[in-house]
PDB file of N, CA and C in Angstrom:
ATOM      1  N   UNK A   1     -75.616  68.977 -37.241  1.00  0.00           N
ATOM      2  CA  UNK A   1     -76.522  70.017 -37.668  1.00  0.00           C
ATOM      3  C   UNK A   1     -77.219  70.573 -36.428  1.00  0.00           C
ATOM      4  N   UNK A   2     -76.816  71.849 -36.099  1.00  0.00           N
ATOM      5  CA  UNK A   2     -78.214  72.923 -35.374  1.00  0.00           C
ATOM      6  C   UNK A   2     -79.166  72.865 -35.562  1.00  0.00           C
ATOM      7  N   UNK A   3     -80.405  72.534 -34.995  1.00  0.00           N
ATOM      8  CA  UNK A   3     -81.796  72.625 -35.177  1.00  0.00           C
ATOM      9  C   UNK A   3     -82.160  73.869 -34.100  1.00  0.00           C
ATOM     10  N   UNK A   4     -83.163  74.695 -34.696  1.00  0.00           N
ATOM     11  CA  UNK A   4     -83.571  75.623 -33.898  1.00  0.00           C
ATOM     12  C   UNK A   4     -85.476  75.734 -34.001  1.00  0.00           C
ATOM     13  N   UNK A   5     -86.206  74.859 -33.001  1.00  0.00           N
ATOM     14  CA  UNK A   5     -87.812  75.042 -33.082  1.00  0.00           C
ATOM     15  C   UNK A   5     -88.251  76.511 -33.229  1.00  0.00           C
ATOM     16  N   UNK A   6     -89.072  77.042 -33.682  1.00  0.00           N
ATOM     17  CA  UNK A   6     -90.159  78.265 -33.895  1.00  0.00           C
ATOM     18  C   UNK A   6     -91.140  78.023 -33.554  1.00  0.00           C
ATOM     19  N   UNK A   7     -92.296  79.109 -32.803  1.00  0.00           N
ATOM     20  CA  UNK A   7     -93.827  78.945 -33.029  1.00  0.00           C
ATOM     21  C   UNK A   7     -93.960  78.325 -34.480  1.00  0.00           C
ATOM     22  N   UNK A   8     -95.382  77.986 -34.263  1.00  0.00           N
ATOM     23  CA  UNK A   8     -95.784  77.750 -34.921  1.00  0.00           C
ATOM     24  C   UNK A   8     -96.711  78.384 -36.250  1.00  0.00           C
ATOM     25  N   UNK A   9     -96.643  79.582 -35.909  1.00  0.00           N
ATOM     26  CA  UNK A   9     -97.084  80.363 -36.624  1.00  0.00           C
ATOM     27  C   UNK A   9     -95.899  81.340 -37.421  1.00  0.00           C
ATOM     28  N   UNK A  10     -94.287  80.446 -37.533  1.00  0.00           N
ATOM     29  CA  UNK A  10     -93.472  81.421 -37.980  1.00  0.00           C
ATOM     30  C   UNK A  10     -93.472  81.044 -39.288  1.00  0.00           C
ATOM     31  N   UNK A  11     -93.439  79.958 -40.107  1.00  0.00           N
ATOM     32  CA  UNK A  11     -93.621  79.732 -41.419  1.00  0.00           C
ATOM     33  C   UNK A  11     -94.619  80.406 -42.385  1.00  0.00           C
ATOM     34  N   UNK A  12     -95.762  80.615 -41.487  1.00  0.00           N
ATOM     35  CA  UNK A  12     -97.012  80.956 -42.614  1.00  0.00           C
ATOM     36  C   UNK A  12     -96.477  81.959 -43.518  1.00  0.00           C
ATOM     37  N   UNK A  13     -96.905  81.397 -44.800  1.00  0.00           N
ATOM     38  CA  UNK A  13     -96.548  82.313 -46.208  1.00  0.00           C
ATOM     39  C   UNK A  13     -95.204  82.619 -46.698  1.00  0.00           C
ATOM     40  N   UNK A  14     -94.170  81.293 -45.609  1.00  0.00           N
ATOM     41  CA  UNK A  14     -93.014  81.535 -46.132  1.00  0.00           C
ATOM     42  C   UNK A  14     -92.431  80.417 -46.579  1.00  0.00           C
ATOM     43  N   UNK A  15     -91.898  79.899 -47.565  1.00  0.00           N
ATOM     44  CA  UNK A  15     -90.934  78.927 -48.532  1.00  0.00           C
ATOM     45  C   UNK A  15     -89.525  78.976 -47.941  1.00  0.00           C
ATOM     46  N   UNK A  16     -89.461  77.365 -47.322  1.00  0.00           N
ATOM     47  CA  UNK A  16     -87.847  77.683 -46.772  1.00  0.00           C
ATOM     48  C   UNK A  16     -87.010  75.958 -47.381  1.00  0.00           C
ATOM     49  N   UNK A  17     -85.959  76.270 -47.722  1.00  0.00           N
ATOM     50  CA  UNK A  17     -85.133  75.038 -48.223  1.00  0.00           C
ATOM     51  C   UNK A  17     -84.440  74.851 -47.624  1.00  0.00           C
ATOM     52  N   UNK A  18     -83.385  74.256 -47.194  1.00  0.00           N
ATOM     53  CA  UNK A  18     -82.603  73.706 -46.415  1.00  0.00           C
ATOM     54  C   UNK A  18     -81.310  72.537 -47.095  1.00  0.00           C
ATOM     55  N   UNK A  19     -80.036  73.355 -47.601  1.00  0.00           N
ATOM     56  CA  UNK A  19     -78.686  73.047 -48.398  1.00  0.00           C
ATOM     57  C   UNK A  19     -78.207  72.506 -47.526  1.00  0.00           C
ATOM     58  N   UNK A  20     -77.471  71.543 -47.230  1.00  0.00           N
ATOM     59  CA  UNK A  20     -76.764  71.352 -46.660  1.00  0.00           C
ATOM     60  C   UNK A  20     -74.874  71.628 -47.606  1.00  0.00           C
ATOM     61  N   UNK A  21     -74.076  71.855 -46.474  1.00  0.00           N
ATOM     62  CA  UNK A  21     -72.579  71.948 -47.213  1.00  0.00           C
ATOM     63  C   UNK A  21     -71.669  71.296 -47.728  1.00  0.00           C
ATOM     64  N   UNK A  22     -71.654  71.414 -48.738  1.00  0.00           N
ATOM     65  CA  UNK A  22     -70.554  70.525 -49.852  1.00  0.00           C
ATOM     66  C   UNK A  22     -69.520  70.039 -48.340  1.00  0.00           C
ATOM     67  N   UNK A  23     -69.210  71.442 -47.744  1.00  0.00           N
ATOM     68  CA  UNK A  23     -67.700  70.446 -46.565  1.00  0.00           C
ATOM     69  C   UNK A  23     -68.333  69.461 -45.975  1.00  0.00           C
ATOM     70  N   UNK A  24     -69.768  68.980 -46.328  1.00  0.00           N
ATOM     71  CA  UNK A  24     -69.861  67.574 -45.750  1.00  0.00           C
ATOM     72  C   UNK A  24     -69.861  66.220 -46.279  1.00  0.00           C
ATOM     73  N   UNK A  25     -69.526  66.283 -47.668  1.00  0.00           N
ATOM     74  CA  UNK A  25     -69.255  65.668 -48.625  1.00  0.00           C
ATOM     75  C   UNK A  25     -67.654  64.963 -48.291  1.00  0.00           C
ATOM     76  N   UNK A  26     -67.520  64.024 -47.612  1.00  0.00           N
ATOM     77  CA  UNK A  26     -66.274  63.504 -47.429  1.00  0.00           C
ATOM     78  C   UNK A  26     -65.751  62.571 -48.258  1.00  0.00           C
ATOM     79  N   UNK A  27     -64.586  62.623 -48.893  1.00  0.00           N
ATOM     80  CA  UNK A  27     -63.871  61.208 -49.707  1.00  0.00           C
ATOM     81  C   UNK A  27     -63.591  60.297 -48.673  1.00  0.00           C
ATOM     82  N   UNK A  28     -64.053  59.842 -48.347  1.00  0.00           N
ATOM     83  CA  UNK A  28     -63.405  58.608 -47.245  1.00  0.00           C
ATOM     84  C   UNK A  28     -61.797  57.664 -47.863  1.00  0.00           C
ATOM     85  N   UNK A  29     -61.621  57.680 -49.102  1.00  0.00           N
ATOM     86  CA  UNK A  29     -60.129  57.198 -49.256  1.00  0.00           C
ATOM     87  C   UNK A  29     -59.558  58.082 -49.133  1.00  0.00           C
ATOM     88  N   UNK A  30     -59.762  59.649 -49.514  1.00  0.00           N
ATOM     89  CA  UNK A  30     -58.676  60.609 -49.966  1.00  0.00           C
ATOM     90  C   UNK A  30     -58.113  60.722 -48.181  1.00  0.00           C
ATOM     91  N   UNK A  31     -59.272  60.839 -47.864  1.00  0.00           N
ATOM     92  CA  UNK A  31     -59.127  60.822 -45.514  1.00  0.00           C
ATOM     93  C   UNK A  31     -57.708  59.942 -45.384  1.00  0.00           C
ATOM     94  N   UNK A  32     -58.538  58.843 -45.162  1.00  0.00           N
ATOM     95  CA  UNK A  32     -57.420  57.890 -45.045  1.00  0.00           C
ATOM     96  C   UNK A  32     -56.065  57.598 -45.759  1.00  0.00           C
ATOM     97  N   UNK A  33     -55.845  57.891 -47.400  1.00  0.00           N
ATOM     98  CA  UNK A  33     -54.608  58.371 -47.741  1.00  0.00           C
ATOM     99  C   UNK A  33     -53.818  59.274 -47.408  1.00  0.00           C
ATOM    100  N   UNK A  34     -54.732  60.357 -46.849  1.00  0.00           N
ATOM    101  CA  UNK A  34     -53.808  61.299 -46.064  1.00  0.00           C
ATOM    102  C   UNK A  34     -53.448  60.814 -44.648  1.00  0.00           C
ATOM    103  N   UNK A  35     -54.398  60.542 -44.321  1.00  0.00           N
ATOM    104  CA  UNK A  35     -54.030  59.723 -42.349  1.00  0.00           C
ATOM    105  C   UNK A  35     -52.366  58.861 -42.533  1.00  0.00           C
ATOM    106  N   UNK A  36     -52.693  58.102 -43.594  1.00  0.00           N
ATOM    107  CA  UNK A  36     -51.457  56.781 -44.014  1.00  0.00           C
ATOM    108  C   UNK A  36     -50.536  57.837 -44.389  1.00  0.00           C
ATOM    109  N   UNK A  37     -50.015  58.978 -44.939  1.00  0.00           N
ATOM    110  CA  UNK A  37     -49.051  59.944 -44.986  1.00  0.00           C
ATOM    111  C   UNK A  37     -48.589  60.479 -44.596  1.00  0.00           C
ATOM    112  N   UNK A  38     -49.345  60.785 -43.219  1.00  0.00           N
ATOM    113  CA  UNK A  38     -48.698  61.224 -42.098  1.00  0.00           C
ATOM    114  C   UNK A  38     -47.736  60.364 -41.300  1.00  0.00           C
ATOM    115  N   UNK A  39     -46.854  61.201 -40.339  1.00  0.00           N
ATOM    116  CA  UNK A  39     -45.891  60.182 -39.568  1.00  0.00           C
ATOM    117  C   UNK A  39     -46.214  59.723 -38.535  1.00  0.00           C
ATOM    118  N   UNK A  40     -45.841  58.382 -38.163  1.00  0.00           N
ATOM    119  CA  UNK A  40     -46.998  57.598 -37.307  1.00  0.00           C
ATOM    120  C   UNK A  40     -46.145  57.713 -36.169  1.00  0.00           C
ATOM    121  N   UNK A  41     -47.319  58.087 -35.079  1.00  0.00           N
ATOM    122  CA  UNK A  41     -46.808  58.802 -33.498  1.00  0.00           C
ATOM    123  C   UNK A  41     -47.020  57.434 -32.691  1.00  0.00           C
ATOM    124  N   UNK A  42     -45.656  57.518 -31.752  1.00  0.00           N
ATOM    125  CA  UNK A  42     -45.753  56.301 -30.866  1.00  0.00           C
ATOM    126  C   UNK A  42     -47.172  56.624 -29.955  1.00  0.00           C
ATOM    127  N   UNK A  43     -48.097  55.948 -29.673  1.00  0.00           N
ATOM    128  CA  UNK A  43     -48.872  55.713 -28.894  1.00  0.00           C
ATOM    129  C   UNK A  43     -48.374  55.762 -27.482  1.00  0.00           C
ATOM    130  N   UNK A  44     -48.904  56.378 -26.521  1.00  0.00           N
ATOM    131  CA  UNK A  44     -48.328  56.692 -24.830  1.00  0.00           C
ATOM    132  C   UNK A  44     -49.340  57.533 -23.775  1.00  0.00           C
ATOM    133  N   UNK A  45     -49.765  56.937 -22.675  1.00  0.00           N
ATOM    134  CA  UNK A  45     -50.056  57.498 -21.868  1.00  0.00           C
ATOM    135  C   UNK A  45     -48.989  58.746 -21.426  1.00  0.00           C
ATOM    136  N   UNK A  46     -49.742  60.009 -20.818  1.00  0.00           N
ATOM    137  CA  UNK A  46     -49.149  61.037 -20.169  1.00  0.00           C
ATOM    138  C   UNK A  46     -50.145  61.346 -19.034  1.00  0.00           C
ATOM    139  N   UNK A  47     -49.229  62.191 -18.148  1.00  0.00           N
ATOM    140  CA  UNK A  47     -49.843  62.528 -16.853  1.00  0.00           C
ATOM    141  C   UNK A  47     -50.881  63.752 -17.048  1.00  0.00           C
ATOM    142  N   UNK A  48     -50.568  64.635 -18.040  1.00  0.00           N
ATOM    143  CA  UNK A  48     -51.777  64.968 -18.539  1.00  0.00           C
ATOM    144  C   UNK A  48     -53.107  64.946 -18.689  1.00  0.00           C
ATOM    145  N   UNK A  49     -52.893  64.045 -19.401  1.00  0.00           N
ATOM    146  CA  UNK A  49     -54.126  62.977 -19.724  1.00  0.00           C
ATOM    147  C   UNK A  49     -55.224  62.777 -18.641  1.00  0.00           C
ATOM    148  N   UNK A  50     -54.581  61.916 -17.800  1.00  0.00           N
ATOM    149  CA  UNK A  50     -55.311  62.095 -16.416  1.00  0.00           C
ATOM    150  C   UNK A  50     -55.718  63.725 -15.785  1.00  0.00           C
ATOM    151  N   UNK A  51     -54.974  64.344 -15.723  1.00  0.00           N
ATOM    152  CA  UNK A  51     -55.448  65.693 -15.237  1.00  0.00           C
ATOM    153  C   UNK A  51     -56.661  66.303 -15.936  1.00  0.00           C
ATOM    154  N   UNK A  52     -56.660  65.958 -17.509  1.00  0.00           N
ATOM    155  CA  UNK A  52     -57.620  66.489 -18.133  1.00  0.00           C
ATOM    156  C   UNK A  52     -58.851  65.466 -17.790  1.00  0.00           C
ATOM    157  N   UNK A  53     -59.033  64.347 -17.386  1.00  0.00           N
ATOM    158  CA  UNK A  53     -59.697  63.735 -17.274  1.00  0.00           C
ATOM    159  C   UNK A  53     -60.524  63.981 -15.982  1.00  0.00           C
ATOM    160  N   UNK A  54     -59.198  64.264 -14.945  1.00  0.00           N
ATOM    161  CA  UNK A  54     -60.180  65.056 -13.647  1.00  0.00           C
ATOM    162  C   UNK A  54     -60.495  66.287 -13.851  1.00  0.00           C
ATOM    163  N   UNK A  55     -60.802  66.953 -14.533  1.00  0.00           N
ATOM    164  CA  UNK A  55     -61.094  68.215 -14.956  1.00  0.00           C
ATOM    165  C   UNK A  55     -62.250  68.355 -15.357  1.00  0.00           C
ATOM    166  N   UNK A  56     -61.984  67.229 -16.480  1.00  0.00           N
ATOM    167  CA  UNK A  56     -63.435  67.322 -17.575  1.00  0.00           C
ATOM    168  C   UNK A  56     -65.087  66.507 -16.527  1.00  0.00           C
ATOM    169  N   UNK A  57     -64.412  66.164 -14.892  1.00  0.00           N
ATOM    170  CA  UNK A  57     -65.325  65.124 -14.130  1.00  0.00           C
ATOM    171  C   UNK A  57     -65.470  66.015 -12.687  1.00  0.00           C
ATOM    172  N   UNK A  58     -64.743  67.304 -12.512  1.00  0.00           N
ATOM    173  CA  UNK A  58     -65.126  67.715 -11.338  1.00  0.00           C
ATOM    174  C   UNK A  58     -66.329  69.146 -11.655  1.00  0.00           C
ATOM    175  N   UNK A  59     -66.739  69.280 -10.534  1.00  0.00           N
ATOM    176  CA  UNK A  59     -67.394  70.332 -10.611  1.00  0.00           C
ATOM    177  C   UNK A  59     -67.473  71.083  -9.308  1.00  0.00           C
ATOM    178  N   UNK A  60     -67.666  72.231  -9.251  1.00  0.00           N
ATOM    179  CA  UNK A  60     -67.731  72.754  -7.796  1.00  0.00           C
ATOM    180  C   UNK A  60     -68.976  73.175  -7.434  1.00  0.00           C
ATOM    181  N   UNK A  61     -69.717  72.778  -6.561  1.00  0.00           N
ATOM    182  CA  UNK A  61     -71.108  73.118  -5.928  1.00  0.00           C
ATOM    183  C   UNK A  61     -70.966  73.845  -5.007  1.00  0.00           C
ATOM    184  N   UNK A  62     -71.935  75.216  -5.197  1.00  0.00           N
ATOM    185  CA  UNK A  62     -72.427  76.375  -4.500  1.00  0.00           C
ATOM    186  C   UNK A  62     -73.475  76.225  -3.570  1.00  0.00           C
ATOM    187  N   UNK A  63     -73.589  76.557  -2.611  1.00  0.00           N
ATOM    188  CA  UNK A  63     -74.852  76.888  -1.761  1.00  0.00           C
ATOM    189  C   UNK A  63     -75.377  77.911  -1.623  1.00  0.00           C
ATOM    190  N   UNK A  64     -75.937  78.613  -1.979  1.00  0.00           N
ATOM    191  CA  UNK A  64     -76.960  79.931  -2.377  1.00  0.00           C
ATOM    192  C   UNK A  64     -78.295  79.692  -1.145  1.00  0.00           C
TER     193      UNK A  64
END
């Protein structure tokens, strides 16, 4: 969930509710009966993997 703060003076004189969405209503068996239906993928490292990993860990620093 997004939370977004306001002054404090943004409510006055206003009524607010807060639904949350049925798509968060999960069957946790129906999940997993479908997971178990699917075709089960050999498990494997790729070289990929690693690349995305140095990717998601470098950064490039500017001097301004």
């Amino acid at each position: 969930m997004l939370v977004k703060t306001f002054n404090s003076h943004f409510y006055d004189g206003k009524r607010w509710t807060y639904h949350e969405s049925p798509v968060m209503n999960i069957d946790i068996e129906a999940a997993l009966a479908y997971d178990d239906a699917l075709e089960k993928l050999e498990k494997k490292h790729l070289y990929s993997q690693d690349e995305f990993e140095i990717l998601c860990h470098s950064f490039i620093e500017v001097e301004i």
